[in-house]
C-alpha atoms as a PDB file:
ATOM      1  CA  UNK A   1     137.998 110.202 212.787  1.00  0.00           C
ATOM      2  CA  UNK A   2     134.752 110.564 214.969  1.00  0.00           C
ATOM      3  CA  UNK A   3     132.964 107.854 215.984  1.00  0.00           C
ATOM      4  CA  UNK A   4     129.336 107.592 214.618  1.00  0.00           C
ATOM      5  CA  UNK A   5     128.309 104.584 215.894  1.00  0.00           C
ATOM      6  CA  UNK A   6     129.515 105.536 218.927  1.00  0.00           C
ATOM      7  CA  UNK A   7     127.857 109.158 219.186  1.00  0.00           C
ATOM      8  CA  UNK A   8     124.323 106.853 217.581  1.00  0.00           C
ATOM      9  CA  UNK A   9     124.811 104.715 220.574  1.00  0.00           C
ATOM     10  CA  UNK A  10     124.596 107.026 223.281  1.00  0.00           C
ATOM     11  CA  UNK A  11     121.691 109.358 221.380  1.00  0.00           C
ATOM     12  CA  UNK A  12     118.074 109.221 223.542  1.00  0.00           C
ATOM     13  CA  UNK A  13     115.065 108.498 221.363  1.00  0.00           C
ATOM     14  CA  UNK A  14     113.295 111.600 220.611  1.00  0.00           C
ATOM     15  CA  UNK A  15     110.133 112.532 222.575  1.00  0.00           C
ATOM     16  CA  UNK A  16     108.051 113.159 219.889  1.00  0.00           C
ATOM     17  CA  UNK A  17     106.858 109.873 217.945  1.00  0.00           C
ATOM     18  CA  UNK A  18     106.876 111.837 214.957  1.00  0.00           C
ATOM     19  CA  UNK A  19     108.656 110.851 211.103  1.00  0.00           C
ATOM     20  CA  UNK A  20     110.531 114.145 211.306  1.00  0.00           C
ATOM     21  CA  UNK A  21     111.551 114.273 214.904  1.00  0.00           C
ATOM     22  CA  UNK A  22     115.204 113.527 215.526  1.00  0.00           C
ATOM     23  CA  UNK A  23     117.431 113.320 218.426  1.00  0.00           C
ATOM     24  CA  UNK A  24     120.851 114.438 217.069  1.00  0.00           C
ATOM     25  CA  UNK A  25     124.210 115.451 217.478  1.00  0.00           C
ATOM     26  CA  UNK A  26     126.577 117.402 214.955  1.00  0.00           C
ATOM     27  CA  UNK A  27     129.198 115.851 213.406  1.00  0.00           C
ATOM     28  CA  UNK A  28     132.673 116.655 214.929  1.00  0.00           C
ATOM     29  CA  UNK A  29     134.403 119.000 211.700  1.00  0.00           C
ATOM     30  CA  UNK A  30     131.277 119.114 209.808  1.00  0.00           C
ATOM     31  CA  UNK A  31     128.943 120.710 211.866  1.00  0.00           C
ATOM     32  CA  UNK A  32     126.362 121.755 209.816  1.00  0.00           C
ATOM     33  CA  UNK A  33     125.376 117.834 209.245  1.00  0.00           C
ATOM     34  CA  UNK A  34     123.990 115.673 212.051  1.00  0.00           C
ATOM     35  CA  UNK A  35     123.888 112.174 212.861  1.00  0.00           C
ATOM     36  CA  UNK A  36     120.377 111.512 214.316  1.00  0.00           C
ATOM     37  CA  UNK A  37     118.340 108.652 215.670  1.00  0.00           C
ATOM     38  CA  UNK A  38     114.007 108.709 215.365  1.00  0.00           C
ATOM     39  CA  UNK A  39     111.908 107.027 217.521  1.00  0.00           C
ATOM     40  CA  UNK A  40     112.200 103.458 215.833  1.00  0.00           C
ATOM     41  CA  UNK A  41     116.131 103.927 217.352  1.00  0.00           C
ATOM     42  CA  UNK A  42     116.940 103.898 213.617  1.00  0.00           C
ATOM     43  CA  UNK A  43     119.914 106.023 212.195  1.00  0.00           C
ATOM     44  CA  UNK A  44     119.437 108.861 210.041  1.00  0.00           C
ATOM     45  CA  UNK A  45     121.992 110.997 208.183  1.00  0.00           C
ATOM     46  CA  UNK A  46     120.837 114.687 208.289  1.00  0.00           C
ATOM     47  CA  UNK A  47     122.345 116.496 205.215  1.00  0.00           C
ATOM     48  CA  UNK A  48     122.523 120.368 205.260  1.00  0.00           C
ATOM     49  CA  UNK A  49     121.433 122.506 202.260  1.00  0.00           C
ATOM     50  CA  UNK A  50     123.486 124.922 202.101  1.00  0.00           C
ATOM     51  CA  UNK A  51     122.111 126.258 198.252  1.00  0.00           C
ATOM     52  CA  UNK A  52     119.841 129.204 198.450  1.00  0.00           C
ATOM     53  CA  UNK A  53     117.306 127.150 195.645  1.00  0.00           C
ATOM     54  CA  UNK A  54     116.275 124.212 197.687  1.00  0.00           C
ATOM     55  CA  UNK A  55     114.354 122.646 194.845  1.00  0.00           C
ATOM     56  CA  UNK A  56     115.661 119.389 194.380  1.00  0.00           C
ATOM     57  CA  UNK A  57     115.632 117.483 190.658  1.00  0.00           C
ATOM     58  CA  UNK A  58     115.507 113.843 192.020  1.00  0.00           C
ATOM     59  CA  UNK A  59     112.523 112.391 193.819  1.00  0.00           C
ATOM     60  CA  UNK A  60     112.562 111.186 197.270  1.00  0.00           C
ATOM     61  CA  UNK A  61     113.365 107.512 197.370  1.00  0.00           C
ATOM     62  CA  UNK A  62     112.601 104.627 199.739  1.00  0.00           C
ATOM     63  CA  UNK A  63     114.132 100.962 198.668  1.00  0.00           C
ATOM     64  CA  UNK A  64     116.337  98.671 200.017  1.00  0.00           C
ATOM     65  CA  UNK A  65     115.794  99.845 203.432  1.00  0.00           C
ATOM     66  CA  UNK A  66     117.043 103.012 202.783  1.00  0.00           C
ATOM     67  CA  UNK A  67     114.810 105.978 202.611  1.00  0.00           C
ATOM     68  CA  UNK A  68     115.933 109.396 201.095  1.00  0.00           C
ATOM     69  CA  UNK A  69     113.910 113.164 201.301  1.00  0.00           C
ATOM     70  CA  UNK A  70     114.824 115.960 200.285  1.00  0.00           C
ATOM     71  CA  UNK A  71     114.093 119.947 201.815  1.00  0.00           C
ATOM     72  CA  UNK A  72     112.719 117.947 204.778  1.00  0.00           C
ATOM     73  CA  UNK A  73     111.469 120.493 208.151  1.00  0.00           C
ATOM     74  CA  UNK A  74     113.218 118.888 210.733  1.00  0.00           C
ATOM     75  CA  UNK A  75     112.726 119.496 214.451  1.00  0.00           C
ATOM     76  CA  UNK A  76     115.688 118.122 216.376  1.00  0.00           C
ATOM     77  CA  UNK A  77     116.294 117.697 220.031  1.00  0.00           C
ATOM     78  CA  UNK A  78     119.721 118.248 221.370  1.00  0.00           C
ATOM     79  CA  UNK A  79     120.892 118.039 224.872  1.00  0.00           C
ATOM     80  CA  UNK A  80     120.346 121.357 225.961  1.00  0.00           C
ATOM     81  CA  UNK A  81     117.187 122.459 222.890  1.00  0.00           C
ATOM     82  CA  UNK A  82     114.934 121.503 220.302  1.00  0.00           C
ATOM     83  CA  UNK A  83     115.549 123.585 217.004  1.00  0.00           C
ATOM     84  CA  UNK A  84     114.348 123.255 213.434  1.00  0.00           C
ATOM     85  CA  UNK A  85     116.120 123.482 210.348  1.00  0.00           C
ATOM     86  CA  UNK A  86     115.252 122.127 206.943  1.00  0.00           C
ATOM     87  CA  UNK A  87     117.793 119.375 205.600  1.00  0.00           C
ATOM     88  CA  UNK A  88     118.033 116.311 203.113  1.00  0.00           C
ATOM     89  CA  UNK A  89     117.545 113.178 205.362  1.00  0.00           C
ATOM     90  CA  UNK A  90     118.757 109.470 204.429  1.00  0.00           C
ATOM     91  CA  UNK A  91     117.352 107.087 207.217  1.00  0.00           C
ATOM     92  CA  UNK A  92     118.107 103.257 207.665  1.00  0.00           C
ATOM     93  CA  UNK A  93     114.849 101.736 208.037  1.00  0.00           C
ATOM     94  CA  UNK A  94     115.649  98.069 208.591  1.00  0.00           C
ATOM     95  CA  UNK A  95     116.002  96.125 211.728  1.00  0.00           C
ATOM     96  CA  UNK A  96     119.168  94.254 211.043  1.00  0.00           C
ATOM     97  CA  UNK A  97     122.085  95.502 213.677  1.00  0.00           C
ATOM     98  CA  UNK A  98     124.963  94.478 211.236  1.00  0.00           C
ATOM     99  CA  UNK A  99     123.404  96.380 208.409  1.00  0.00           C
ATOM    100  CA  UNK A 100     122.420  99.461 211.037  1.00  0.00           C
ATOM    101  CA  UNK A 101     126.286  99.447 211.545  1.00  0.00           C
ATOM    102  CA  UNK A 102     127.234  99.238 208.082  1.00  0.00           C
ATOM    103  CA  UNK A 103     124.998 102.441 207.502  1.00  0.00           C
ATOM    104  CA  UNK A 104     126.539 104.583 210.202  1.00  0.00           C
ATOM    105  CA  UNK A 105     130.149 103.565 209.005  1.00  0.00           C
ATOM    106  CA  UNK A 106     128.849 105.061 205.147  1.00  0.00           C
ATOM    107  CA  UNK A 107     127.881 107.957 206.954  1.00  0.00           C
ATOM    108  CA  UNK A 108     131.183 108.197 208.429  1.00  0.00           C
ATOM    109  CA  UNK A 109     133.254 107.668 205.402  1.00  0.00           C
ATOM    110  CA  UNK A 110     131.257 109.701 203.059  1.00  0.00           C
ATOM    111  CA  UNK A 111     130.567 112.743 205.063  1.00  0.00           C
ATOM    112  CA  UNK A 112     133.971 113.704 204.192  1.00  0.00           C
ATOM    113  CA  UNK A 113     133.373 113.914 201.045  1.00  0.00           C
ATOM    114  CA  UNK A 114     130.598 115.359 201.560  1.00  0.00           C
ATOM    115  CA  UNK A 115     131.967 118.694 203.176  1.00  0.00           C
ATOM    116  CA  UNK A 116     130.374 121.195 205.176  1.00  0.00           C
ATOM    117  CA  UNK A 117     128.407 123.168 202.570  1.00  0.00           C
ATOM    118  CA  UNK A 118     127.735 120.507 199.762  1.00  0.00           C
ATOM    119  CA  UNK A 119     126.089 121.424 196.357  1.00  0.00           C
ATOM    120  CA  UNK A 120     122.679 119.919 195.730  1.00  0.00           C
ATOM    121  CA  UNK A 121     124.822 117.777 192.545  1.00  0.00           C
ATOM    122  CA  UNK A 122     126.771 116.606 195.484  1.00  0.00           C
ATOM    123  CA  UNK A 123     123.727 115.951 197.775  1.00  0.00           C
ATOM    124  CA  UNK A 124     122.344 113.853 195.042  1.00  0.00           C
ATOM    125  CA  UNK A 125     125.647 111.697 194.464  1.00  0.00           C
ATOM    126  CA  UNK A 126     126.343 110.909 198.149  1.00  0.00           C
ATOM    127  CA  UNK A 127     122.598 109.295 198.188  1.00  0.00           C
ATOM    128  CA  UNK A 128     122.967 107.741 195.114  1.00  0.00           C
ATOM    129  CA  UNK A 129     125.819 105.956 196.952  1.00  0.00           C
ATOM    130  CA  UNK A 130     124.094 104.666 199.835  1.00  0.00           C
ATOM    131  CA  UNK A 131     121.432 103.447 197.506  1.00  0.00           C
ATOM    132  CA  UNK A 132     124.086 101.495 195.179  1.00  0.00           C
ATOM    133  CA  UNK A 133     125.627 100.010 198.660  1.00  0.00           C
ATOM    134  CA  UNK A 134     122.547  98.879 200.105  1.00  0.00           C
ATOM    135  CA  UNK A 135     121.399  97.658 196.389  1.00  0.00           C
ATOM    136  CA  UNK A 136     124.548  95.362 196.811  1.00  0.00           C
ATOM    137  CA  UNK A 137     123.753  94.286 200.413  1.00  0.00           C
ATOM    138  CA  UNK A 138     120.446  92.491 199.338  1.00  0.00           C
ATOM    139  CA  UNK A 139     121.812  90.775 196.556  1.00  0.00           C
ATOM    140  CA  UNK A 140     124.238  87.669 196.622  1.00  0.00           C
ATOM    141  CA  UNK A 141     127.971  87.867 197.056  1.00  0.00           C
ATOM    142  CA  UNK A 142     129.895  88.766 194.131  1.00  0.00           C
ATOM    143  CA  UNK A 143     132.666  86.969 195.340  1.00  0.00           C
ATOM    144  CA  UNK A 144     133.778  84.363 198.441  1.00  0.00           C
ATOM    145  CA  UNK A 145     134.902  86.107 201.547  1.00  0.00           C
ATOM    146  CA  UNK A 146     138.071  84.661 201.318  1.00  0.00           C
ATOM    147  CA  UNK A 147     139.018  85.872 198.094  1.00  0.00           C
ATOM    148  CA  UNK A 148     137.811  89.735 199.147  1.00  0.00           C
ATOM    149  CA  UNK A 149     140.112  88.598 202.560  1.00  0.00           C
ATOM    150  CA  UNK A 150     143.033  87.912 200.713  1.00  0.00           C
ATOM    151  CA  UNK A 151     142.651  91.323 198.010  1.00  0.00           C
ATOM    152  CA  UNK A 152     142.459  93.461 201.261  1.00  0.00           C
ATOM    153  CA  UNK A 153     145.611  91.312 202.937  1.00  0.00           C
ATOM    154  CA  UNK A 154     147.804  92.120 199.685  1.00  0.00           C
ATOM    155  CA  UNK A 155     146.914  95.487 199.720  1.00  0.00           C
ATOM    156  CA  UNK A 156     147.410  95.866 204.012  1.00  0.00           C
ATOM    157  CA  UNK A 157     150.901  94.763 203.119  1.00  0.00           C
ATOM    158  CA  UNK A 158     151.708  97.635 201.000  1.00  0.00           C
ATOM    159  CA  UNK A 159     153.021 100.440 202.944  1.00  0.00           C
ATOM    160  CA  UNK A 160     151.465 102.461 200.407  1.00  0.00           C
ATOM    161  CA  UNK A 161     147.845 101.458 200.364  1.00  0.00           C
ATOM    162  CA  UNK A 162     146.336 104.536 199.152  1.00  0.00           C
ATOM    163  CA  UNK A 163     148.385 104.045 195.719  1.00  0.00           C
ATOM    164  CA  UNK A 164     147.399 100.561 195.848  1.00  0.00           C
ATOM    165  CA  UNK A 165     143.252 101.197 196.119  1.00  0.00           C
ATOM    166  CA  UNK A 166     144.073 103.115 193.408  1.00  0.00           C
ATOM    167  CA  UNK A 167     144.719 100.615 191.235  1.00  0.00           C
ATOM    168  CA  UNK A 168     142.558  98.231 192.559  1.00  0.00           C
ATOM    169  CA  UNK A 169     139.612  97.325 190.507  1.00  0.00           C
ATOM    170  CA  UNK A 170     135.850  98.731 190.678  1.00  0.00           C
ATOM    171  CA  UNK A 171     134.049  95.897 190.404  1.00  0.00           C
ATOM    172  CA  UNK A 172     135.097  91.898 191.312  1.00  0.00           C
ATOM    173  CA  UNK A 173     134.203  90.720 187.642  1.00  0.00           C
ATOM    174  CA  UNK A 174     136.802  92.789 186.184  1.00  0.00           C
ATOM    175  CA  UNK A 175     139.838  90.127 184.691  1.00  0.00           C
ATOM    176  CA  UNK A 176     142.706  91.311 186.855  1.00  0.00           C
ATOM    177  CA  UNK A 177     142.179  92.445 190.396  1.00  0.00           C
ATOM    178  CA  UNK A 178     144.757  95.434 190.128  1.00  0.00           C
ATOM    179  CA  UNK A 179     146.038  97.694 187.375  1.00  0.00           C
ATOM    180  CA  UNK A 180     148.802  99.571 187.291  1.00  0.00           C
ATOM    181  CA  UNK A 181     150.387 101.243 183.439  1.00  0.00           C
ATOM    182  CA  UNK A 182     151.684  98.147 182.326  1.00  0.00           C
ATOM    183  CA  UNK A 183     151.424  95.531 185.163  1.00  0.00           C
ATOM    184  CA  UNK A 184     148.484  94.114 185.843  1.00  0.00           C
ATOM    185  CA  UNK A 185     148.207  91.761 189.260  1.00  0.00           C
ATOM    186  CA  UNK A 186     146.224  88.960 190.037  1.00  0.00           C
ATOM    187  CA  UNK A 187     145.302  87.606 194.021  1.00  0.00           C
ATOM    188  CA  UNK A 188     144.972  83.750 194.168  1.00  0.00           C
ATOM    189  CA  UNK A 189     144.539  82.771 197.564  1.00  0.00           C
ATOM    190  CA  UNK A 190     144.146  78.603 198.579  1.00  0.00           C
ATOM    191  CA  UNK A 191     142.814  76.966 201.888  1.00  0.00           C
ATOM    192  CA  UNK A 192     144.787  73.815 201.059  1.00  0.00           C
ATOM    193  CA  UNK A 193     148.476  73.138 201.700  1.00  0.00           C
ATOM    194  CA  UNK A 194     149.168  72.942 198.297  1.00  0.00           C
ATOM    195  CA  UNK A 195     149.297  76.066 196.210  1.00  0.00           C
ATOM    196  CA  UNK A 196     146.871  75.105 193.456  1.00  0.00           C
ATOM    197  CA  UNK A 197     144.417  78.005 192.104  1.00  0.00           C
ATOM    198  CA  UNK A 198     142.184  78.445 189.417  1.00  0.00           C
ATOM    199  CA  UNK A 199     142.927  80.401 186.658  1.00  0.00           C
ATOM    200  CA  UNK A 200     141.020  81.628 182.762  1.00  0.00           C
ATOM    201  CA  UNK A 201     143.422  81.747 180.112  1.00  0.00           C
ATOM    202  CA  UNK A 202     143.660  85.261 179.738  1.00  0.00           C
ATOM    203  CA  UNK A 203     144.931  85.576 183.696  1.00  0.00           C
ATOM    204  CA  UNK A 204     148.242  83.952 182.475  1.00  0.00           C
ATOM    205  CA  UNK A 205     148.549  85.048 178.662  1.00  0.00           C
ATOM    206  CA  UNK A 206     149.407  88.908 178.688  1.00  0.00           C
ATOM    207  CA  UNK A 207     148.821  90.559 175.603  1.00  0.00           C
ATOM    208  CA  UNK A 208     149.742  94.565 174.715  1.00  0.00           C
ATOM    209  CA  UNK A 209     153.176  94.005 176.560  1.00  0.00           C
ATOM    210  CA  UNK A 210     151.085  93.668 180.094  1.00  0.00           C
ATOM    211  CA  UNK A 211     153.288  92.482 182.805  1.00  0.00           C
ATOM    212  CA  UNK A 212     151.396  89.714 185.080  1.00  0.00           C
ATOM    213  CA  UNK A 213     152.025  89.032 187.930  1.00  0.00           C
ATOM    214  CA  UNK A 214     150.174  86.431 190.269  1.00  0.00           C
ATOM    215  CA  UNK A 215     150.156  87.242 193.992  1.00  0.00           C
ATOM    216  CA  UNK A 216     149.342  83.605 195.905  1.00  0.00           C
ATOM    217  CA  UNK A 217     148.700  83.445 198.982  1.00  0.00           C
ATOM    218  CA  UNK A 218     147.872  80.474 201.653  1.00  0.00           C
ATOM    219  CA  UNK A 219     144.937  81.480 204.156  1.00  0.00           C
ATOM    220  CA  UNK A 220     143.410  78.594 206.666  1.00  0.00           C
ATOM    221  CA  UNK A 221     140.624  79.948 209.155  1.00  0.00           C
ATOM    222  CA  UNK A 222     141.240  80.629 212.709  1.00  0.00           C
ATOM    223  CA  UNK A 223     139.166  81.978 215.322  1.00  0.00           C
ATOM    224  CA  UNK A 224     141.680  84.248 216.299  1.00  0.00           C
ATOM    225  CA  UNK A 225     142.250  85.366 213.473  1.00  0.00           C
ATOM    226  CA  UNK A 226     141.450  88.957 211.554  1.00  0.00           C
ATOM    227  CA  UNK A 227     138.014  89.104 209.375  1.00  0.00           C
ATOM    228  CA  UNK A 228     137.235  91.490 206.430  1.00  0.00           C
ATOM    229  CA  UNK A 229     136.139  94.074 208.652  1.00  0.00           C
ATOM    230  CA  UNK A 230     139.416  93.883 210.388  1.00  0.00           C
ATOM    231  CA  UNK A 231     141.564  94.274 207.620  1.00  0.00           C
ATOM    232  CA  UNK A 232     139.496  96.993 206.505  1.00  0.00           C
ATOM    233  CA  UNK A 233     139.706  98.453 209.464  1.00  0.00           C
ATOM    234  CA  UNK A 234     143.953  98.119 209.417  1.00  0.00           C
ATOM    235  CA  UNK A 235     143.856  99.862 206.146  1.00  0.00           C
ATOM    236  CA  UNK A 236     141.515 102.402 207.077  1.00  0.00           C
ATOM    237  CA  UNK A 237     144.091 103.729 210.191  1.00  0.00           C
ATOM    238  CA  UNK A 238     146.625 103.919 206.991  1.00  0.00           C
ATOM    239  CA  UNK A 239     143.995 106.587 205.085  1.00  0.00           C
ATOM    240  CA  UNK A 240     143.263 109.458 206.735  1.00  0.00           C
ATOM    241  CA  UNK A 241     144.306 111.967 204.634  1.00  0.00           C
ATOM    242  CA  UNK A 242     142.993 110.148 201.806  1.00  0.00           C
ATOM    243  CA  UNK A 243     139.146 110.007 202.118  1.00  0.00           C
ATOM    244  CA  UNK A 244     138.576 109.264 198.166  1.00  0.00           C
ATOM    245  CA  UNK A 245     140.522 106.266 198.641  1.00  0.00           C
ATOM    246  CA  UNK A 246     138.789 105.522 202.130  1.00  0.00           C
ATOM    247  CA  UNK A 247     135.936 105.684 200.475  1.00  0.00           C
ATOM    248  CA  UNK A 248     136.507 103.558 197.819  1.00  0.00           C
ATOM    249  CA  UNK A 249     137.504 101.183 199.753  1.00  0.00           C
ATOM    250  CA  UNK A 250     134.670 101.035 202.385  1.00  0.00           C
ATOM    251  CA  UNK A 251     131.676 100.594 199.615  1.00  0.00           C
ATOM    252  CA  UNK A 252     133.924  98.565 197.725  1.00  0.00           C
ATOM    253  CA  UNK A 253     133.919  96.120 200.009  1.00  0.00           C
ATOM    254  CA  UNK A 254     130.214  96.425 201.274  1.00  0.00           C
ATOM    255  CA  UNK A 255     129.076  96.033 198.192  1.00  0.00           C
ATOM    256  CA  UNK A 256     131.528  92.889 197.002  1.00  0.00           C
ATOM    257  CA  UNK A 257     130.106  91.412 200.319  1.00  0.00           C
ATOM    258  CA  UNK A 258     126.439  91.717 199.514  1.00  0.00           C
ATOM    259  CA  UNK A 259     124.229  89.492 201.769  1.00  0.00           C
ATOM    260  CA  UNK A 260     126.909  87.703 203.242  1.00  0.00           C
ATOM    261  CA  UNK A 261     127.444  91.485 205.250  1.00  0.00           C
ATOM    262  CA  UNK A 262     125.374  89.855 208.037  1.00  0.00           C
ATOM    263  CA  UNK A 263     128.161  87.178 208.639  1.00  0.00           C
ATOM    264  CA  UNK A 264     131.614  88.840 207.488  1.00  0.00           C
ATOM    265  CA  UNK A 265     133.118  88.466 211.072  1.00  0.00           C
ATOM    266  CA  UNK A 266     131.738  85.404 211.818  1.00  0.00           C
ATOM    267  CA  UNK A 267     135.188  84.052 209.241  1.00  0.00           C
ATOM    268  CA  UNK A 268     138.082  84.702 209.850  1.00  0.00           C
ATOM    269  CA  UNK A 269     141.632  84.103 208.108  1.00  0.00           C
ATOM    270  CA  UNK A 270     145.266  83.198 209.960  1.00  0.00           C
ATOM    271  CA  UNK A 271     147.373  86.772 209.366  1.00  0.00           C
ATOM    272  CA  UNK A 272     150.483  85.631 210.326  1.00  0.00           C
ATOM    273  CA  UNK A 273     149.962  82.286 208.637  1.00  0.00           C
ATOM    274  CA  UNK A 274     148.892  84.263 205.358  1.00  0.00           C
ATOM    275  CA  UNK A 275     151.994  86.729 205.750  1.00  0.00           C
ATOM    276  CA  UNK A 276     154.554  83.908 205.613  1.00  0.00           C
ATOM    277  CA  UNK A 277     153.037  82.377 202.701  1.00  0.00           C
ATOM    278  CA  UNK A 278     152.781  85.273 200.301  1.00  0.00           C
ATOM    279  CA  UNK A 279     154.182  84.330 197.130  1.00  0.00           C
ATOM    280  CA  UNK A 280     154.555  86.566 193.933  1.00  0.00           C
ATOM    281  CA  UNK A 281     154.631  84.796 189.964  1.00  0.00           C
ATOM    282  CA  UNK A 282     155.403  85.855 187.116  1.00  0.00           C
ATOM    283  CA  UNK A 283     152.764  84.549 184.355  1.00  0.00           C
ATOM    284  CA  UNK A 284     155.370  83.029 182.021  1.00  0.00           C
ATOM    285  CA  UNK A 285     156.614  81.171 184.942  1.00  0.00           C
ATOM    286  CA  UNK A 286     153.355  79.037 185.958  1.00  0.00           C
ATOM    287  CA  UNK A 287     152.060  76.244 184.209  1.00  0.00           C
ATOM    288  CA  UNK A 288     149.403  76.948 181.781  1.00  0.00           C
ATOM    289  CA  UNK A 289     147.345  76.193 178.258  1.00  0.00           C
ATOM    290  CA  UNK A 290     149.091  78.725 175.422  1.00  0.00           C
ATOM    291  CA  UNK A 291     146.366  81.046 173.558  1.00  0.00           C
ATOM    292  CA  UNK A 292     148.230  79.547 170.448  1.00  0.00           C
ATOM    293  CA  UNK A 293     147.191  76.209 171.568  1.00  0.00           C
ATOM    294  CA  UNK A 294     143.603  77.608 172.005  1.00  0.00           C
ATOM    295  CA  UNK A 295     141.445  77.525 168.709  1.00  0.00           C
ATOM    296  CA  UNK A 296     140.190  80.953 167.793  1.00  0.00           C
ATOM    297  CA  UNK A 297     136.520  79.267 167.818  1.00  0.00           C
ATOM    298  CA  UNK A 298     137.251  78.161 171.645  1.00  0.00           C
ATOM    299  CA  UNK A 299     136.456  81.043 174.312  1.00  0.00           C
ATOM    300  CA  UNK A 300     136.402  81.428 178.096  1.00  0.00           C
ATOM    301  CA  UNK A 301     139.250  78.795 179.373  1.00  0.00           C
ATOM    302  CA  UNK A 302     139.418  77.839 182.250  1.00  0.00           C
ATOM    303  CA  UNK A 303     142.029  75.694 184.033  1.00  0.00           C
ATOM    304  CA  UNK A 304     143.545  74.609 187.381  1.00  0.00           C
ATOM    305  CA  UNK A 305     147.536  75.318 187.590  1.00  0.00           C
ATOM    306  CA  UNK A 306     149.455  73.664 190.834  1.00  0.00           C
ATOM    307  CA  UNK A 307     152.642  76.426 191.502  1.00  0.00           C
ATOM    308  CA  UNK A 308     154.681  73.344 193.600  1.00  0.00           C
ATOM    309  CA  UNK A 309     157.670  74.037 190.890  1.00  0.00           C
ATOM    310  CA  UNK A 310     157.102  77.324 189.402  1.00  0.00           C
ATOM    311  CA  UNK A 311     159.968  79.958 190.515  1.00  0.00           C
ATOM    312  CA  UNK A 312     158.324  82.805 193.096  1.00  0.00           C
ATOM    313  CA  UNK A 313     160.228  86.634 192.340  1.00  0.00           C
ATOM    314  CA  UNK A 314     162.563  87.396 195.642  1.00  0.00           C
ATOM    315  CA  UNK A 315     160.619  90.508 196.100  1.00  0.00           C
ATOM    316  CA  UNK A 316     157.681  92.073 198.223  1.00  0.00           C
ATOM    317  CA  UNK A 317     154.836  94.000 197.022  1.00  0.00           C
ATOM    318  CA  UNK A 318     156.119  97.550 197.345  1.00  0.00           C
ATOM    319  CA  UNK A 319     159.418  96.764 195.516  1.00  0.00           C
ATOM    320  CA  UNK A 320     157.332  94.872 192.291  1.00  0.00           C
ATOM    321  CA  UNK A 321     154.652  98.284 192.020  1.00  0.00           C
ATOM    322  CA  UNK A 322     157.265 100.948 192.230  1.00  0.00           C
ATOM    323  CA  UNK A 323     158.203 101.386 188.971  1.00  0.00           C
ATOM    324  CA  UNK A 324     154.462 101.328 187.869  1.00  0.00           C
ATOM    325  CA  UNK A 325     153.207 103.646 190.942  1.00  0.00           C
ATOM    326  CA  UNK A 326     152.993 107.116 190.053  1.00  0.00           C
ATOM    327  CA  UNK A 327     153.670 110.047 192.249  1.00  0.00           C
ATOM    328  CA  UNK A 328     150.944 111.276 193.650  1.00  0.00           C
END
């Protein structure tokens, strides 16, 4: 896949100090979009439309540092001319680098989806995307970075991760972290030595003939480690010829993140240490409070469960989803 930040990088500023001057380049296999820089060395996505009725039914938008127009009269400089062409223009308008970065790797995963010659309906749901992400990057973490670390470790041991992003969930409230037809799994990571993890009571109690199964894992920080980012990036080299799941994975992770964006490679988790200590559960097996000990007028349990003599399933990740994986 090309490079944006790389082709950004090497882009002059434009000459002209105007909003809708651009220095660009097309994008390598969709040529008809460009990645472009203004003079503020900001980034700007430059979306062709390709509909003959150019009237667009959302309004131009400009929050969270992202700013959005539609059926805009661009006039870009190239290396060899300056043309003009009208497109639908999403600019990064902050002044954080890490964030800048974050913006031109959006661009990268969603221009696939994109395509050449999108519809305005897909216009509009590509920028409603980067407004979602960047929604997410100014609020608070929805989770710690070690528990996002160890989700992206499980599924970077799969050697099927594009089944496994499948499956694994759209937002980090929902009660199991993967879902597969009957099995449900749930990550538990710990930065102690023993393997002690919080748990609510419906984690361990399956109901509707759900299989659970708890996936623990032992993580201690090292500065040579791998970050989010990294594992992301592992995953991503597994995905090219599936950009829905690329995708899904990219924002999903951006927006888990939030603020904490702005330091996700700062911390950084032992991989090797992490691969030797991946354990799988089965919920009947660890110790827990039964729902029939639980009065009906008693909600949201919550307990801590130490795994030092519950039995771990002699299997590894691929072997436990297969019969729940479908074929496609």
């Amino acid at each position: 896949m090309v490079d944006l930040k790389k082709i950004y990088d090497k882009l002059p500023l434009p000459q002209k100090p105007s909003s809708n001057n651009f220095s660009a380049k097309a994008i390598k296999g969709f040529e008809n979009h460009r990645i472009a820089k203004n003079f503020n060395d900001n980034p700007s996505l430059l979306i062709f439309i390709s509909e003959s009725n150019q009237d667009f039914f959302v309004a131009n938008q400009n929050l969270f540092n992202i700013k959005v127009t539609h059926n805009v009269k661009c006039e870009i400089e190239t290396d060899t001319e300056v043309s003009q062409n009208n497109f639908s223009v999403v600019s990064y308008i902050g002044q954080n680098d890490d964030v800048k970065d974050v913006f031109l790797k959006t661009c990268q995963i969603l221009i696939k989806s994109l395509g050449q010659n999108p519809s305005n309906k897909k216009i509009k749901q590509t920028v409603d995307k980067f407004i979602e992400l960047f929604k997410a990057i100014k609020e608070p973490p929805q989770k710690s970075i070690q528990g996002l670390w160890s989700e992206l470790f499980l599924i970077e041991q799969s050697n099927f991760p594009e089944k496994v992003i499948l499956g694994w969930h759209s937002i980090p409230e929902e009660k199991f972290d993967f879902s597969f037809d009957k099995l449900r799994i749930e990550v538990k990571s710990s930065s102690t030595e023993s393997r002690t993890h919080h748990f609510s009571s419906a984690q361990l109690n399956p109901i509707n003939n759900l299989e659970i199964i708890i996936a623990s894992i032992l993580v201690n920080i090292s500065v040579v480690g791998l970050s989010v980012i990294d594992l992301m990036n592992k995953i991503n080299g597994k995905l090219d010829d599936f950009p829905k799941q690329k995708e899904k994975l990219h924002l999903l992770v951006y927006s888990t993140l939030g603020i904490d964006v702005e330091r996700v490679n700062e911390i950084k988790f032992n991989y090797e240490f992490a691969k030797e200590s991946l354990r799988f559960y089965k919920s009947e097996d660890i110790p827990k409070i039964e729902s029939t000990n639980i009065p009906k007028e008693v909600s949201n349990v919550r307990f801590t469960s130490n795994l030092i003599n519950s039995k771990s399933i002699d299997s590894g990740v691929d072997v436990l989803l297969q019969p729940y994986l479908k074929d496609n």
